[in-house]
PDB file of N, CA and C in Angstrom:
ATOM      1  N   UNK A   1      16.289 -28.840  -5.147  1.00  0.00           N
ATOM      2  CA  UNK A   1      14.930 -29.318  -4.951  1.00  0.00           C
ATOM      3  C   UNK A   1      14.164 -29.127  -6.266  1.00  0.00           C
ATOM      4  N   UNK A   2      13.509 -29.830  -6.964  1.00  0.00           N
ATOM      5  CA  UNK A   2      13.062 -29.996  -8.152  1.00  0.00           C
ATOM      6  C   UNK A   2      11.261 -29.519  -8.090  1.00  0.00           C
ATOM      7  N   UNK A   3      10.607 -29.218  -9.024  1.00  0.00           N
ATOM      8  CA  UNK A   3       9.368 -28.316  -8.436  1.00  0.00           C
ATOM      9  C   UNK A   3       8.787 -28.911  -7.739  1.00  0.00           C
ATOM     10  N   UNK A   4       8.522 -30.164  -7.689  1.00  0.00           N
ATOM     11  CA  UNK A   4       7.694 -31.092  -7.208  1.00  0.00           C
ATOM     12  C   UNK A   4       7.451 -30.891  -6.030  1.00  0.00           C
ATOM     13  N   UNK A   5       8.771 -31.360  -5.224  1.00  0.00           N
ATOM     14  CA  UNK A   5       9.181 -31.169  -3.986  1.00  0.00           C
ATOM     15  C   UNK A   5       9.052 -29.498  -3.633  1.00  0.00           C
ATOM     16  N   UNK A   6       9.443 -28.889  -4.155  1.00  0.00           N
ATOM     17  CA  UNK A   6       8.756 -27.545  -3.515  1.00  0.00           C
ATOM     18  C   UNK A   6       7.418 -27.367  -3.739  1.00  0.00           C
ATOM     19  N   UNK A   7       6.500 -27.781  -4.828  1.00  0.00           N
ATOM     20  CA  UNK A   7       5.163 -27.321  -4.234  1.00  0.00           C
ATOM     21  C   UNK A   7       4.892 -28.474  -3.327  1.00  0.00           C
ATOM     22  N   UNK A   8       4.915 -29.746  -2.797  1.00  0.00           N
ATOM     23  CA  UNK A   8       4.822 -30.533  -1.580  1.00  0.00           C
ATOM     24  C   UNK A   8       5.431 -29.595  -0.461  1.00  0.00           C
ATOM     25  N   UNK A   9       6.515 -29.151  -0.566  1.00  0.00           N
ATOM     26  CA  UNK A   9       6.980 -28.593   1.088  1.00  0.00           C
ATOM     27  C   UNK A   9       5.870 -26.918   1.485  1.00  0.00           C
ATOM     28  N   UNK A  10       5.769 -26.466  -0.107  1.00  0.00           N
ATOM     29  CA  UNK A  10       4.357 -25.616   0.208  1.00  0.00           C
ATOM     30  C   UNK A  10       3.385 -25.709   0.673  1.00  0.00           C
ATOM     31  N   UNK A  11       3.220 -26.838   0.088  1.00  0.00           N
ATOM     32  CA  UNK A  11       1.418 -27.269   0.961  1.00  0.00           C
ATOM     33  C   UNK A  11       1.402 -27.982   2.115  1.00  0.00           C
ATOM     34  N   UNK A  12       3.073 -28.484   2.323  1.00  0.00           N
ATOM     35  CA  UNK A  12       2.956 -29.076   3.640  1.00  0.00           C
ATOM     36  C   UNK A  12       3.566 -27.418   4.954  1.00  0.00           C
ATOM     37  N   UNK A  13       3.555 -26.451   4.418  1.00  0.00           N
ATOM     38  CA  UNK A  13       3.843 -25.350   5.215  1.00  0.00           C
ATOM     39  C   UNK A  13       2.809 -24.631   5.765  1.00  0.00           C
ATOM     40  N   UNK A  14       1.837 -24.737   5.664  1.00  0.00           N
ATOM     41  CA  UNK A  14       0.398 -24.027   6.455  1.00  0.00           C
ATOM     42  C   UNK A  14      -0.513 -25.124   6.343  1.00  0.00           C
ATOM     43  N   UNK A  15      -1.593 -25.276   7.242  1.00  0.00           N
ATOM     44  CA  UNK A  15      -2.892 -25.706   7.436  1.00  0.00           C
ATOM     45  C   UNK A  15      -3.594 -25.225   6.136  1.00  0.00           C
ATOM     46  N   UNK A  16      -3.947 -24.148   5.756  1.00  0.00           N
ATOM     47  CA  UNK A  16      -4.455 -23.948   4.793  1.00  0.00           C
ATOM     48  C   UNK A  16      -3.622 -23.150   3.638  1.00  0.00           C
ATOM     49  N   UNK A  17      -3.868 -23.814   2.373  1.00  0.00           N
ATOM     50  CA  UNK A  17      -2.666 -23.027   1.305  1.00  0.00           C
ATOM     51  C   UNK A  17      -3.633 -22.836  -0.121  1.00  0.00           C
ATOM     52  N   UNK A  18      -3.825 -21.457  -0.339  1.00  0.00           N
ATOM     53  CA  UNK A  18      -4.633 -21.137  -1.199  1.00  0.00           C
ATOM     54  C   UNK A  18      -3.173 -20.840  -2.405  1.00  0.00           C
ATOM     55  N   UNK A  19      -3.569 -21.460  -3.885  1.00  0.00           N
ATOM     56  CA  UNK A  19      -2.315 -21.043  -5.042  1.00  0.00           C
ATOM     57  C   UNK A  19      -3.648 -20.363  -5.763  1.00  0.00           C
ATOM     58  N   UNK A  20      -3.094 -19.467  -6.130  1.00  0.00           N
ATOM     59  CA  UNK A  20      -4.077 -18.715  -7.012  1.00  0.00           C
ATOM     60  C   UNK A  20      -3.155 -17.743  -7.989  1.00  0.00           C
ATOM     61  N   UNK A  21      -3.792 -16.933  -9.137  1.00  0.00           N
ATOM     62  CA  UNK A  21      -3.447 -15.956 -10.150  1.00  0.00           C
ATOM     63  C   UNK A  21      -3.632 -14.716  -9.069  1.00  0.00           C
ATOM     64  N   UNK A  22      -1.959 -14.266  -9.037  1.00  0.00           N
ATOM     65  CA  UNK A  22      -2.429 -12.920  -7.975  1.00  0.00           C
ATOM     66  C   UNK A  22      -2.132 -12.975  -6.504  1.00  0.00           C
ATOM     67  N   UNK A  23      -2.630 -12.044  -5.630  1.00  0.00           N
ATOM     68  CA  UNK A  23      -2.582 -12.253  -4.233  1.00  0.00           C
ATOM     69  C   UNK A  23      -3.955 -12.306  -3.528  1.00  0.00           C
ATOM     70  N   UNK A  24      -4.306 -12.541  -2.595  1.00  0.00           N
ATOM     71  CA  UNK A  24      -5.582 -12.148  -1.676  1.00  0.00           C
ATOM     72  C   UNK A  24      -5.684 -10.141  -2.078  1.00  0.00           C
ATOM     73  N   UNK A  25      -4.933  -9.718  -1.552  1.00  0.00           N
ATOM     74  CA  UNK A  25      -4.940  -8.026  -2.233  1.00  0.00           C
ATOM     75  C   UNK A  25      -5.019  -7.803  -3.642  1.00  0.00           C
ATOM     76  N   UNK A  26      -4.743  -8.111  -4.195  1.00  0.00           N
ATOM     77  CA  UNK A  26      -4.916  -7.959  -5.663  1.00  0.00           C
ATOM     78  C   UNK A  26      -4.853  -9.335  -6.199  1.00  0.00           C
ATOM     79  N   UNK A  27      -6.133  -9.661  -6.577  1.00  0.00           N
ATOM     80  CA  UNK A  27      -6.011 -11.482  -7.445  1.00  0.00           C
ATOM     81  C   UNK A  27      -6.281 -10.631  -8.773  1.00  0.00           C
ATOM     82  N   UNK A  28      -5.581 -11.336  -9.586  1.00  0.00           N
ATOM     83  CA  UNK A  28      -5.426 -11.447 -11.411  1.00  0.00           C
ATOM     84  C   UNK A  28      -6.692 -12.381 -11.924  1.00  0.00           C
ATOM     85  N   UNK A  29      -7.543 -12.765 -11.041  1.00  0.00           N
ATOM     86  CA  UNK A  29      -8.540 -13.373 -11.991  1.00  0.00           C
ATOM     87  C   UNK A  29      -9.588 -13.482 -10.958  1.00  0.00           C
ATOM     88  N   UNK A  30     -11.322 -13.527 -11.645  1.00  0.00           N
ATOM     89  CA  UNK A  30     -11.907 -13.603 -10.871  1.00  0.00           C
ATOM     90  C   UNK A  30     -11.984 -14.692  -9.781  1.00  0.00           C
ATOM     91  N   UNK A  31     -11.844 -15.983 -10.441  1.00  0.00           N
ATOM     92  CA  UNK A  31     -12.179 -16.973  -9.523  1.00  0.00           C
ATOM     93  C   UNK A  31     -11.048 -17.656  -8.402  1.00  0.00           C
ATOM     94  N   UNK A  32      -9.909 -16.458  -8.503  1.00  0.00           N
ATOM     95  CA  UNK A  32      -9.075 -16.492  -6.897  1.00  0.00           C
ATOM     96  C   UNK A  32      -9.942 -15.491  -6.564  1.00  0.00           C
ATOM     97  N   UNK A  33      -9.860 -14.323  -7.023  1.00  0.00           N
ATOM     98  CA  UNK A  33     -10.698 -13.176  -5.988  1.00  0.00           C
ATOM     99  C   UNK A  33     -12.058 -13.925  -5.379  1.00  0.00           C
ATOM    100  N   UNK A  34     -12.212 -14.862  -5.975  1.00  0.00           N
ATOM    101  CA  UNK A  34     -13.595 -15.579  -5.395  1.00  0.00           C
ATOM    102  C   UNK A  34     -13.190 -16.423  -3.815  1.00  0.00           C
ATOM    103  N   UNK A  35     -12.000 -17.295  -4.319  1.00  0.00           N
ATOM    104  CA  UNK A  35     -11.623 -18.023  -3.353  1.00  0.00           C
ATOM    105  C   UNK A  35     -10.997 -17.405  -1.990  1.00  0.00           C
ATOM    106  N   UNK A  36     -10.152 -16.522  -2.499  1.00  0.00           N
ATOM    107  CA  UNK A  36      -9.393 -15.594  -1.852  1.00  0.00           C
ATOM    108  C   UNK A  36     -10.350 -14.371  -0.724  1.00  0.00           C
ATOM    109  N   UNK A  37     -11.611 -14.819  -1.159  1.00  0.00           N
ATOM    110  CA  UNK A  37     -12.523 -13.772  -0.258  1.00  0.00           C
ATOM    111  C   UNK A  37     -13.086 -14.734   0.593  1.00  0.00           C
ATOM    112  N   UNK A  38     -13.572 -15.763   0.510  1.00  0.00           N
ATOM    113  CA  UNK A  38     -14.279 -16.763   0.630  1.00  0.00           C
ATOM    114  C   UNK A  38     -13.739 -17.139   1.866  1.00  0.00           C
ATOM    115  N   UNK A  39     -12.190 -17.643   1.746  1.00  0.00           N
ATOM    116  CA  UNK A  39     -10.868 -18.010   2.930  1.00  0.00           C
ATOM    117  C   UNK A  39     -11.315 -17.012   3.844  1.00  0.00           C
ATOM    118  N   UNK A  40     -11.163 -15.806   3.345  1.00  0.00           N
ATOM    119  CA  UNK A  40     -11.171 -14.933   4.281  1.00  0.00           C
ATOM    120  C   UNK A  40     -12.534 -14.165   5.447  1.00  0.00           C
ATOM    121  N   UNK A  41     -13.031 -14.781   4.296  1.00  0.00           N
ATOM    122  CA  UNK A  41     -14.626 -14.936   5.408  1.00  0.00           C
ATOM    123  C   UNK A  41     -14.569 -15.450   6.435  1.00  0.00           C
ATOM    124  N   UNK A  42     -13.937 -16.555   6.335  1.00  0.00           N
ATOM    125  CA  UNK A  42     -13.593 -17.259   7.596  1.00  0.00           C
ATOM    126  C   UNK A  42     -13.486 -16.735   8.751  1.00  0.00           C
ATOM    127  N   UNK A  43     -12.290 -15.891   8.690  1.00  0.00           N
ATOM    128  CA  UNK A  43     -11.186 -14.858   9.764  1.00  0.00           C
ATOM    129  C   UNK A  43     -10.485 -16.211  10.009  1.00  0.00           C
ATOM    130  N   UNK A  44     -10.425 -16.774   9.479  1.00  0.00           N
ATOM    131  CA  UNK A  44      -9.013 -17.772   9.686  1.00  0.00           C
ATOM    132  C   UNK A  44      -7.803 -17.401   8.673  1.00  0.00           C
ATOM    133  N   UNK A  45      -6.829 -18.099   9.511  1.00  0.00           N
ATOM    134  CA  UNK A  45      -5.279 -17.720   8.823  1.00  0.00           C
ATOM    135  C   UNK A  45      -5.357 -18.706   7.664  1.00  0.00           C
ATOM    136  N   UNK A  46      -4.775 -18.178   6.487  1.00  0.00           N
ATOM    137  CA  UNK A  46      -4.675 -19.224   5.311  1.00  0.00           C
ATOM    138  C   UNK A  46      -3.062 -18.585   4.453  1.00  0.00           C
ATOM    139  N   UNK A  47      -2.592 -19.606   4.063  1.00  0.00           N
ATOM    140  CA  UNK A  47      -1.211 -19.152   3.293  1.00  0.00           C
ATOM    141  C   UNK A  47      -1.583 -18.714   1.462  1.00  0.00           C
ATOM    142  N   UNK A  48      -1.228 -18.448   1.077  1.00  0.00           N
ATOM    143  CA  UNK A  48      -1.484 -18.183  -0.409  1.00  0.00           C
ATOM    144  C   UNK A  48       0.289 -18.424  -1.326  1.00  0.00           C
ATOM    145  N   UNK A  49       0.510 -19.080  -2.214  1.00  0.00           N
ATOM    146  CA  UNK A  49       1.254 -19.188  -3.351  1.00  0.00           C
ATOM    147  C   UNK A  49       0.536 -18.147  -4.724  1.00  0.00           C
ATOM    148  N   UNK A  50       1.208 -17.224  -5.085  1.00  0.00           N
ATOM    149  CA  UNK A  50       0.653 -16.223  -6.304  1.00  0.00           C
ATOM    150  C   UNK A  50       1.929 -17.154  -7.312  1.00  0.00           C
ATOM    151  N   UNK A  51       0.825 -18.119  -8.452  1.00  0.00           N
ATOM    152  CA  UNK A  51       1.548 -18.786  -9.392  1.00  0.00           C
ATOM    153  C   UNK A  51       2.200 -17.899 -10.304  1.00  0.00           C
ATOM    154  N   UNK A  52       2.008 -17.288 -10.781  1.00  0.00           N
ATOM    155  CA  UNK A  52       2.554 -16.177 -11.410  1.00  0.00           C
ATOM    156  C   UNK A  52       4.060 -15.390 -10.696  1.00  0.00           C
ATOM    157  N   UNK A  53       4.047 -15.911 -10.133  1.00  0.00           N
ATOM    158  CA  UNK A  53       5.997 -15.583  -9.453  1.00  0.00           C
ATOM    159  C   UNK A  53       6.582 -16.612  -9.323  1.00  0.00           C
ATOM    160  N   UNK A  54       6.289 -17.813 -10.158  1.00  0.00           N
ATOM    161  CA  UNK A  54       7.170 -18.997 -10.248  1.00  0.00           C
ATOM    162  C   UNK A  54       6.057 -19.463 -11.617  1.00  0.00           C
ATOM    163  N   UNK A  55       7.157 -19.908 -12.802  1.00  0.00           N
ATOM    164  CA  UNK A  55       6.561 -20.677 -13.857  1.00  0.00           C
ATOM    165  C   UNK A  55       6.405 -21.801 -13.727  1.00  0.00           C
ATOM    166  N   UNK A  56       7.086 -22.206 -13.101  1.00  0.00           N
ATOM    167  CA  UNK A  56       7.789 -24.088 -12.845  1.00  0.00           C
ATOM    168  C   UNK A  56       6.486 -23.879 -11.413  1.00  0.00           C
ATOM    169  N   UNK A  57       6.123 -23.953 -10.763  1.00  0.00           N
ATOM    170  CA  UNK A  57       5.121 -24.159 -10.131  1.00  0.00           C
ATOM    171  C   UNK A  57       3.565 -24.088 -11.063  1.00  0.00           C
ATOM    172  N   UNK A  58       3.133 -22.823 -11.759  1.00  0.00           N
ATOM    173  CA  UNK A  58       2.090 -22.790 -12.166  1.00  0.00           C
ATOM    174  C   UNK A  58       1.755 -23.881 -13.467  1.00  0.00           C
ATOM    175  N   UNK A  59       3.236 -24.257 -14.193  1.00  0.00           N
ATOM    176  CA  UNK A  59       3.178 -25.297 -15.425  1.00  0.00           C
ATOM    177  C   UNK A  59       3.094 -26.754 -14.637  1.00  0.00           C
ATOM    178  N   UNK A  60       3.110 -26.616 -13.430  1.00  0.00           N
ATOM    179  CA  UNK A  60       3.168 -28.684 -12.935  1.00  0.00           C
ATOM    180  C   UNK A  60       2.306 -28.559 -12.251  1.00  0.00           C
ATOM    181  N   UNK A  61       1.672 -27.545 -10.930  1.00  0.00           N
ATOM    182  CA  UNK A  61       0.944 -27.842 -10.234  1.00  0.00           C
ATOM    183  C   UNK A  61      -0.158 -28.643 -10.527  1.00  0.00           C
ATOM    184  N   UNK A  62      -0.525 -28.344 -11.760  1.00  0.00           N
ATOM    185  CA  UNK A  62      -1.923 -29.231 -12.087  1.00  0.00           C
ATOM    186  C   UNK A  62      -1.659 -30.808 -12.201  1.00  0.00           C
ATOM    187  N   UNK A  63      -0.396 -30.923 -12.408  1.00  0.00           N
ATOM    188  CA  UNK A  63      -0.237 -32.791 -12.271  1.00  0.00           C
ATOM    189  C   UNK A  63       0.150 -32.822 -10.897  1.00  0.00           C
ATOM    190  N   UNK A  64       0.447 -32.269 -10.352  1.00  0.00           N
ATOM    191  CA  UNK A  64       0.852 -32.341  -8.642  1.00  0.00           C
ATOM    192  C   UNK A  64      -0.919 -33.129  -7.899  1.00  0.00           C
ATOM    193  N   UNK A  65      -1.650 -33.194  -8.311  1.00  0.00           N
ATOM    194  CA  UNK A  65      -2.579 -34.025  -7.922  1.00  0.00           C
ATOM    195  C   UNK A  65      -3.993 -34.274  -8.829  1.00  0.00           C
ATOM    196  N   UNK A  66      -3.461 -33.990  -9.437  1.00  0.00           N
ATOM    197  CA  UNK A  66      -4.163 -34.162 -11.093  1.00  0.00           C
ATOM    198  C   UNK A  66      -5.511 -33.474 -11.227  1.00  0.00           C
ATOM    199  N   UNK A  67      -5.218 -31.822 -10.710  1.00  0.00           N
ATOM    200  CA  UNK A  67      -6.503 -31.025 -10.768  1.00  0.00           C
ATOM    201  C   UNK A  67      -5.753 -29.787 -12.199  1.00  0.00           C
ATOM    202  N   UNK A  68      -6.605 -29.652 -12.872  1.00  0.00           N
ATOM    203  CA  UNK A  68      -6.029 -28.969 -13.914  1.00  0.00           C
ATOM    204  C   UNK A  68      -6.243 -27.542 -13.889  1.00  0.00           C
ATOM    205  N   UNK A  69      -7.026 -26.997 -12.918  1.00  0.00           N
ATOM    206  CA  UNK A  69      -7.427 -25.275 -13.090  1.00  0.00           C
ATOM    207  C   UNK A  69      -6.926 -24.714 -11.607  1.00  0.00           C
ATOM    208  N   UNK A  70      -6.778 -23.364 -11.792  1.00  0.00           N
ATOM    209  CA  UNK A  70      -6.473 -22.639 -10.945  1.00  0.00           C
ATOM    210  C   UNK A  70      -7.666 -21.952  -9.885  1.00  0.00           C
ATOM    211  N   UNK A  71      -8.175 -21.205  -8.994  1.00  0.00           N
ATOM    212  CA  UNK A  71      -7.574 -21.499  -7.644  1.00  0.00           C
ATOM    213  C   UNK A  71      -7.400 -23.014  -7.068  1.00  0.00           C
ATOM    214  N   UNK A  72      -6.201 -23.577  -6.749  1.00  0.00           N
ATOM    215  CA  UNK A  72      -6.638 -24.802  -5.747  1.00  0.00           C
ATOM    216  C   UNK A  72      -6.408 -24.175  -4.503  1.00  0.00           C
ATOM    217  N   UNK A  73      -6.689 -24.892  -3.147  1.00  0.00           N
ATOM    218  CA  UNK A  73      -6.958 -24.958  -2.078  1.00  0.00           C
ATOM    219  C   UNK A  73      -6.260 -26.312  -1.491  1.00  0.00           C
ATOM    220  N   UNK A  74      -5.289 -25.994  -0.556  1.00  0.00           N
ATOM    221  CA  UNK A  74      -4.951 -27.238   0.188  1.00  0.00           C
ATOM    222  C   UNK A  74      -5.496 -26.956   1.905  1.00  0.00           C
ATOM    223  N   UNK A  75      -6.112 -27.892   2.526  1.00  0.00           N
ATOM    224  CA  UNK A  75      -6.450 -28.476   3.630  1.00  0.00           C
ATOM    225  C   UNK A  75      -5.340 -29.784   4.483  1.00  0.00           C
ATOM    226  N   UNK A  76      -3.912 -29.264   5.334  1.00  0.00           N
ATOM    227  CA  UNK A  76      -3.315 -30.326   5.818  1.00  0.00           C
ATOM    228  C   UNK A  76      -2.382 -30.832   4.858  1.00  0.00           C
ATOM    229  N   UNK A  77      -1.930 -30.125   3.330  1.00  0.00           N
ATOM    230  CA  UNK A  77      -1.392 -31.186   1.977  1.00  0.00           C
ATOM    231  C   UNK A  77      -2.236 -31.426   1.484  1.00  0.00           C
ATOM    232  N   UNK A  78      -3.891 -31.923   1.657  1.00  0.00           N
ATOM    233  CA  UNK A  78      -4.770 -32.421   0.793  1.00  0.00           C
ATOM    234  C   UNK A  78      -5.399 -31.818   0.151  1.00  0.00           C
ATOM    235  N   UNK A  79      -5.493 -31.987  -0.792  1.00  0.00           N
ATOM    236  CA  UNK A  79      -6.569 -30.379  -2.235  1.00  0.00           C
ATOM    237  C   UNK A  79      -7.763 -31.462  -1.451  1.00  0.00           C
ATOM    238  N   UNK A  80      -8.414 -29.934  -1.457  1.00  0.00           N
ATOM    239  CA  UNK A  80      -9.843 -29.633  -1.520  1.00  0.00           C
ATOM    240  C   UNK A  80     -10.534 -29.621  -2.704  1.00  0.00           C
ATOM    241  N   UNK A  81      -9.823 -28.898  -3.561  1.00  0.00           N
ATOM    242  CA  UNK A  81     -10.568 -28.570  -4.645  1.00  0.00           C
ATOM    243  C   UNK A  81      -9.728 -27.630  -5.412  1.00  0.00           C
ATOM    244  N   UNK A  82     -10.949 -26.386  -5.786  1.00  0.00           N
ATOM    245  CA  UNK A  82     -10.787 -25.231  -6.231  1.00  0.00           C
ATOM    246  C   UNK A  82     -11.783 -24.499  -5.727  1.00  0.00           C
ATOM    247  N   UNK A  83     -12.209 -23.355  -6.437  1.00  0.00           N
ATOM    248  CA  UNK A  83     -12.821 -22.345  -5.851  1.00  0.00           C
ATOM    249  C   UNK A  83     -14.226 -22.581  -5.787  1.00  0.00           C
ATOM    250  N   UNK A  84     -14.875 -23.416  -6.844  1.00  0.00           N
ATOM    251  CA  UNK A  84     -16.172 -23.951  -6.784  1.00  0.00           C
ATOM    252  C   UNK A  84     -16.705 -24.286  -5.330  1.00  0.00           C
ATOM    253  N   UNK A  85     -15.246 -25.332  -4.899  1.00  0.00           N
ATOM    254  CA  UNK A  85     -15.580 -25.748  -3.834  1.00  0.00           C
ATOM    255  C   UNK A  85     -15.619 -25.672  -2.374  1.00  0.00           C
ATOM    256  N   UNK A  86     -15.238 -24.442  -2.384  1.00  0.00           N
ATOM    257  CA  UNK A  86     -14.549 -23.472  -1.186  1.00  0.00           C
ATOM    258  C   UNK A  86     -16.053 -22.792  -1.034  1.00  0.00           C
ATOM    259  N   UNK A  87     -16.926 -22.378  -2.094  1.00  0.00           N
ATOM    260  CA  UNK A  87     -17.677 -21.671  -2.043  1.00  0.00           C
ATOM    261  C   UNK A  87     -18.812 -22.389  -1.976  1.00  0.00           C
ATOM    262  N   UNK A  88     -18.605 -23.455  -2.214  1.00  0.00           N
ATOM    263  CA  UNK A  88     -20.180 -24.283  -1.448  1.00  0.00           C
ATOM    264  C   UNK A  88     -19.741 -24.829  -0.206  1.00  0.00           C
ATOM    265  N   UNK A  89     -18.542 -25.517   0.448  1.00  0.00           N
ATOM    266  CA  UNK A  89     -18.346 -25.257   1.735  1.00  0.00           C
ATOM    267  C   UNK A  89     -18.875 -24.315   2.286  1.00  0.00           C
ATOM    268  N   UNK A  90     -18.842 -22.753   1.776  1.00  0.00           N
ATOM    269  CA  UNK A  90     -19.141 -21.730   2.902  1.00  0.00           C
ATOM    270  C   UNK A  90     -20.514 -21.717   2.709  1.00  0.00           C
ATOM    271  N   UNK A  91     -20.925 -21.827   1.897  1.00  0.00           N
ATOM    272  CA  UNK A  91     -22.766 -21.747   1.584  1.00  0.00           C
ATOM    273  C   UNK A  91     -23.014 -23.264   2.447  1.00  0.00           C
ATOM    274  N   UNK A  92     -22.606 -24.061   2.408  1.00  0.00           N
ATOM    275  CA  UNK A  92     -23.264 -25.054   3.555  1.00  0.00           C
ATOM    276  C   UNK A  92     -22.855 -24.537   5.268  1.00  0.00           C
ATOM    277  N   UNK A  93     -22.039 -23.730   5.067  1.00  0.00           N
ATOM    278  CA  UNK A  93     -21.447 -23.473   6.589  1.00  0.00           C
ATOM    279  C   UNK A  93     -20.839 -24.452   7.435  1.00  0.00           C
ATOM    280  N   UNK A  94     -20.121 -25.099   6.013  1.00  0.00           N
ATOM    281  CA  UNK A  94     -18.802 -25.527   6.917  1.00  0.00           C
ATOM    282  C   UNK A  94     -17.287 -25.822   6.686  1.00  0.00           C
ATOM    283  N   UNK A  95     -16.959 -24.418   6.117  1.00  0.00           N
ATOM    284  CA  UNK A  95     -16.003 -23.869   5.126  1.00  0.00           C
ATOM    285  C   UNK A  95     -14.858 -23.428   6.855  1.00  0.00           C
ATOM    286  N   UNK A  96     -15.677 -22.614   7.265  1.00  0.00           N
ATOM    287  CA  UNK A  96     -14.617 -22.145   8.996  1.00  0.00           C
ATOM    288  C   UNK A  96     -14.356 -23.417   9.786  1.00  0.00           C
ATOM    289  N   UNK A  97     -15.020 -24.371   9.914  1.00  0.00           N
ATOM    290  CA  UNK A  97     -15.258 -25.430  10.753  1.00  0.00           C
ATOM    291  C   UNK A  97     -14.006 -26.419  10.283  1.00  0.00           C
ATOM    292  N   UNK A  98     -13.787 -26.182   8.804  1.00  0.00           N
ATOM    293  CA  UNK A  98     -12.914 -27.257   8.289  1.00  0.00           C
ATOM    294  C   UNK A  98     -11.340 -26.370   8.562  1.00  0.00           C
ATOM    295  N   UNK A  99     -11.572 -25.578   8.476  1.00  0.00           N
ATOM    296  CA  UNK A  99     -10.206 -24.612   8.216  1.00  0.00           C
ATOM    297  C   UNK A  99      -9.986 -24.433  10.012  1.00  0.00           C
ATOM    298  N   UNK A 100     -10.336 -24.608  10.871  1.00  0.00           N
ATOM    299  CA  UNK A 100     -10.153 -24.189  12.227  1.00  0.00           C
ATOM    300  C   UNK A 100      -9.692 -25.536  12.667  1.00  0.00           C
ATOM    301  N   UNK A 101     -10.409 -26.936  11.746  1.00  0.00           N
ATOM    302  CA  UNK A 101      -9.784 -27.946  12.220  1.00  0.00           C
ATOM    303  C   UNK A 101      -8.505 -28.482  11.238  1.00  0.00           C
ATOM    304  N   UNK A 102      -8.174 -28.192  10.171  1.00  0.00           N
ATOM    305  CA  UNK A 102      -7.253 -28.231   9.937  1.00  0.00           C
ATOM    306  C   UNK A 102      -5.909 -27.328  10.377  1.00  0.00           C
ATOM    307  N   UNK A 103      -6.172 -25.762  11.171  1.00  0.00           N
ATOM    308  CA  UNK A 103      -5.178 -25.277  11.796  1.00  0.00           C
ATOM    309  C   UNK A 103      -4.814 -25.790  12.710  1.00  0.00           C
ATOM    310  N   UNK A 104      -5.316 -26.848  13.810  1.00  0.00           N
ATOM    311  CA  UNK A 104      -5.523 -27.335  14.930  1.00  0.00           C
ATOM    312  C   UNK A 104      -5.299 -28.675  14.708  1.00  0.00           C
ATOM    313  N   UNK A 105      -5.476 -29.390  13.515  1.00  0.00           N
ATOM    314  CA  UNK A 105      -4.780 -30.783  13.435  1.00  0.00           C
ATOM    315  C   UNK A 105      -3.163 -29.952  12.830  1.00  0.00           C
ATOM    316  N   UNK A 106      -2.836 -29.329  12.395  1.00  0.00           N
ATOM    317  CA  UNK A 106      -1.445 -28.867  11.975  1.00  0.00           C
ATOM    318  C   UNK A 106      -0.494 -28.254  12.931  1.00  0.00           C
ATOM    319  N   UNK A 107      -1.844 -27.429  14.267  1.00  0.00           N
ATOM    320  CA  UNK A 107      -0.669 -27.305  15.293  1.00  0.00           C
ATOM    321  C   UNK A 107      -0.048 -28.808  16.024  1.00  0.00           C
ATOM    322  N   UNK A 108      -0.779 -29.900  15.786  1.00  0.00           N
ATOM    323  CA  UNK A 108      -0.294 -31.268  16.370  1.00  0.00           C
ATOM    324  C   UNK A 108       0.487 -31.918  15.988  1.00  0.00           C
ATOM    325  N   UNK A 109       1.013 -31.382  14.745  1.00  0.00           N
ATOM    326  CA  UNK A 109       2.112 -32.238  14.057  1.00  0.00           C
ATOM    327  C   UNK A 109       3.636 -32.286  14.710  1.00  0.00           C
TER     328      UNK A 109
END
């Protein structure tokens, strides 16, 4: 399987898939620790990829949908964003709403 295809079968493996520098427990940079708190505000379940335990993921992901910085955020396979945007979701209050319906369109698959 060539990277591609594994970061696709990643993001097609949870409803929500946070890749970030680091883990949710210990992130390596501020703006996963941003995202990575943010998810978790929620109290929803979210998956995390720590790029930094695969090179060949953290060197392509950014052409994998042509976002160039780190945290992204997948919703269903689809980037959201990054962390900017995770965090004005939750400041509009509707950061849980999206993530409860993307766990729930993913249990239907």
């Amino acid at each position: 399987m060539d990277v591609m295809e594994r970061i696709q079968a990643q993001v097609d493996s949870a409803p929500v898939v946070l890749y970030m520098k680091g883990t949710p427990q210990f992130p390596q940079c501020g703006f996963s620790a941003t995202a990575a708190q943010t998810l978790a505000s929620t109290g929803v379940e979210f998956a995390y990829v720590n790029i930094f335990e695969d090179q060949e993921v953290m060197q392509n992901l950014p052409a994998f949908q042509d976002w160039p910085t780190f945290p992204q955020i997948y919703f269903n396979s689809e980037l959201m964003g990054g962390g900017d945007i995770i965090v004005e979701m939750a400041e509009m209050g509707s950061l849980k709403g999206a993530m409860e319906e993307a766990v729930e369109r993913f249990s239907k698959k």
